[in-house]
C-alpha atoms as a PDB file:
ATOM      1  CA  UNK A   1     180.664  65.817-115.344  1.00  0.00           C
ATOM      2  CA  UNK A   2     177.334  65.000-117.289  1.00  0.00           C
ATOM      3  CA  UNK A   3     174.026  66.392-117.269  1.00  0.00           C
ATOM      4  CA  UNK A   4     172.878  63.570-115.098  1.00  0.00           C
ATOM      5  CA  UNK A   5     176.241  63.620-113.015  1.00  0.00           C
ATOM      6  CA  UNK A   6     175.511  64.458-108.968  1.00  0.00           C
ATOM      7  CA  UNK A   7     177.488  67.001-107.593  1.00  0.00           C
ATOM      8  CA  UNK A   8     178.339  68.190-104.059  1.00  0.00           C
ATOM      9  CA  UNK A   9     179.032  71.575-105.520  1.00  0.00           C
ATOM     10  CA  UNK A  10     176.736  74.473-104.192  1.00  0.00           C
ATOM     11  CA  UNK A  11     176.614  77.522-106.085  1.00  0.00           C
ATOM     12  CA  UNK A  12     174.561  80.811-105.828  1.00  0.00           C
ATOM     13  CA  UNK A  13     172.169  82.217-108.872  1.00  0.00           C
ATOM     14  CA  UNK A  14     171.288  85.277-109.517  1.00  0.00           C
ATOM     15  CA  UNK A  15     169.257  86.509-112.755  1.00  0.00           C
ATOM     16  CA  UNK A  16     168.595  90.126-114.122  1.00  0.00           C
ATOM     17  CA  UNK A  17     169.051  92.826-116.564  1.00  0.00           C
ATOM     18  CA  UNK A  18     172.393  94.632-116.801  1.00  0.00           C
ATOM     19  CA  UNK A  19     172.201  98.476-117.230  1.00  0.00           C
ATOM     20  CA  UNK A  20     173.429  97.773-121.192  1.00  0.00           C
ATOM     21  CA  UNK A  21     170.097  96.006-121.958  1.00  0.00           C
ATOM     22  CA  UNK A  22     171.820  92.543-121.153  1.00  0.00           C
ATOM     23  CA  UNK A  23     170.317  89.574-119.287  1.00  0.00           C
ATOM     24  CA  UNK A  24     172.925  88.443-116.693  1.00  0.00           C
ATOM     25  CA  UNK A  25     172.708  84.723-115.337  1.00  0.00           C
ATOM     26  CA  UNK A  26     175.605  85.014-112.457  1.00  0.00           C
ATOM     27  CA  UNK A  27     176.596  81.863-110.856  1.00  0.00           C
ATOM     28  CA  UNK A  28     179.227  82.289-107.939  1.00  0.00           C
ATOM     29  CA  UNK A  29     180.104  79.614-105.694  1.00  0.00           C
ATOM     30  CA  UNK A  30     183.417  78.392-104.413  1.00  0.00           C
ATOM     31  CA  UNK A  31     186.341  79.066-106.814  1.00  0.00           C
ATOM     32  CA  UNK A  32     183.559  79.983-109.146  1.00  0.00           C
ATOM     33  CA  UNK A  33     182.830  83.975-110.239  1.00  0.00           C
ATOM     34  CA  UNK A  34     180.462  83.566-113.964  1.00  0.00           C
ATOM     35  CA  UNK A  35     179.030  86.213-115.227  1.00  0.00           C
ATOM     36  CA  UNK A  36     176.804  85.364-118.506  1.00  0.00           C
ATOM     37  CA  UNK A  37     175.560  87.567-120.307  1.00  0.00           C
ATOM     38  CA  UNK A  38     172.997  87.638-123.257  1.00  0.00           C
ATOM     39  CA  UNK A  39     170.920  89.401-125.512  1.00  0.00           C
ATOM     40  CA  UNK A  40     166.975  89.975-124.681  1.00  0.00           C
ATOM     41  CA  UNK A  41     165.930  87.187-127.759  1.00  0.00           C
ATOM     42  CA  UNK A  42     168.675  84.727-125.913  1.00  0.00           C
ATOM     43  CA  UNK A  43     167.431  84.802-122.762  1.00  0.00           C
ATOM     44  CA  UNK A  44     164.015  83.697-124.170  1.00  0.00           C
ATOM     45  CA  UNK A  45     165.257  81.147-125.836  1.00  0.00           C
ATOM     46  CA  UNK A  46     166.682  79.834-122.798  1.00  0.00           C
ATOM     47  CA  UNK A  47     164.082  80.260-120.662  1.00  0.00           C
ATOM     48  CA  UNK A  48     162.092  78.546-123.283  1.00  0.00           C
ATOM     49  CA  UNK A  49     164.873  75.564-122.789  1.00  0.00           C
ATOM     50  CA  UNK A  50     164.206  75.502-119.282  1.00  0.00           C
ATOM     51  CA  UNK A  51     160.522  75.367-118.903  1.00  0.00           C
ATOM     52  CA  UNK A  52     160.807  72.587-121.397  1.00  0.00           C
ATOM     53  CA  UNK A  53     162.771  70.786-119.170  1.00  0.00           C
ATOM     54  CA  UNK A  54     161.036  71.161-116.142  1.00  0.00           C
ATOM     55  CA  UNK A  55     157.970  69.683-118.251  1.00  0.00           C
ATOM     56  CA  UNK A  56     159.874  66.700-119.135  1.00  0.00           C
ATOM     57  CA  UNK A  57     161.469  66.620-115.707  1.00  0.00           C
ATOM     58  CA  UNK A  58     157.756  66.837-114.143  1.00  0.00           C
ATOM     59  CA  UNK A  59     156.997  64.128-116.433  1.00  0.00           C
ATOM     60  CA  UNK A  60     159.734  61.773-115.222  1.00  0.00           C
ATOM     61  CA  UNK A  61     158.661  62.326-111.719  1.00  0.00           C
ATOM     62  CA  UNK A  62     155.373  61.450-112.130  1.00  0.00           C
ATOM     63  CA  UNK A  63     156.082  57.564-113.378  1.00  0.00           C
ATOM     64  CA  UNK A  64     158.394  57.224-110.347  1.00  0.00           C
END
């Protein structure tokens, strides 16, 4: 499964900080228990990652 694969798969998200100074993204779903952890300056960068793809996703959407 790609990026641009469609999935029937539904999954919950949850995001915060851990009590070690972590930043938790924790998917669960069925089958699926994923607890990712990362440091402060990783979590930026991936939030960073993620408003730049809603920016290019907004982007798309608009020339449809």
């Amino acid at each position: 499964m790609g990026i641009n694969s469609e999935s029937e798969v539904a999954a919950n998200l949850q995001i915060g900080p851990t009590s070690l100074g972590m930043v938790r993204i924790y998917v669960e779903g069925d089958g699926i228990d994923l607890p990712l952890d990362f440091d402060p300056e990783e979590a930026e960068e991936i939030a960073e990652e993620l408003r730049a793809a809603a920016a290019a996703a907004r982007k798309l959407s608009k020339k449809r």
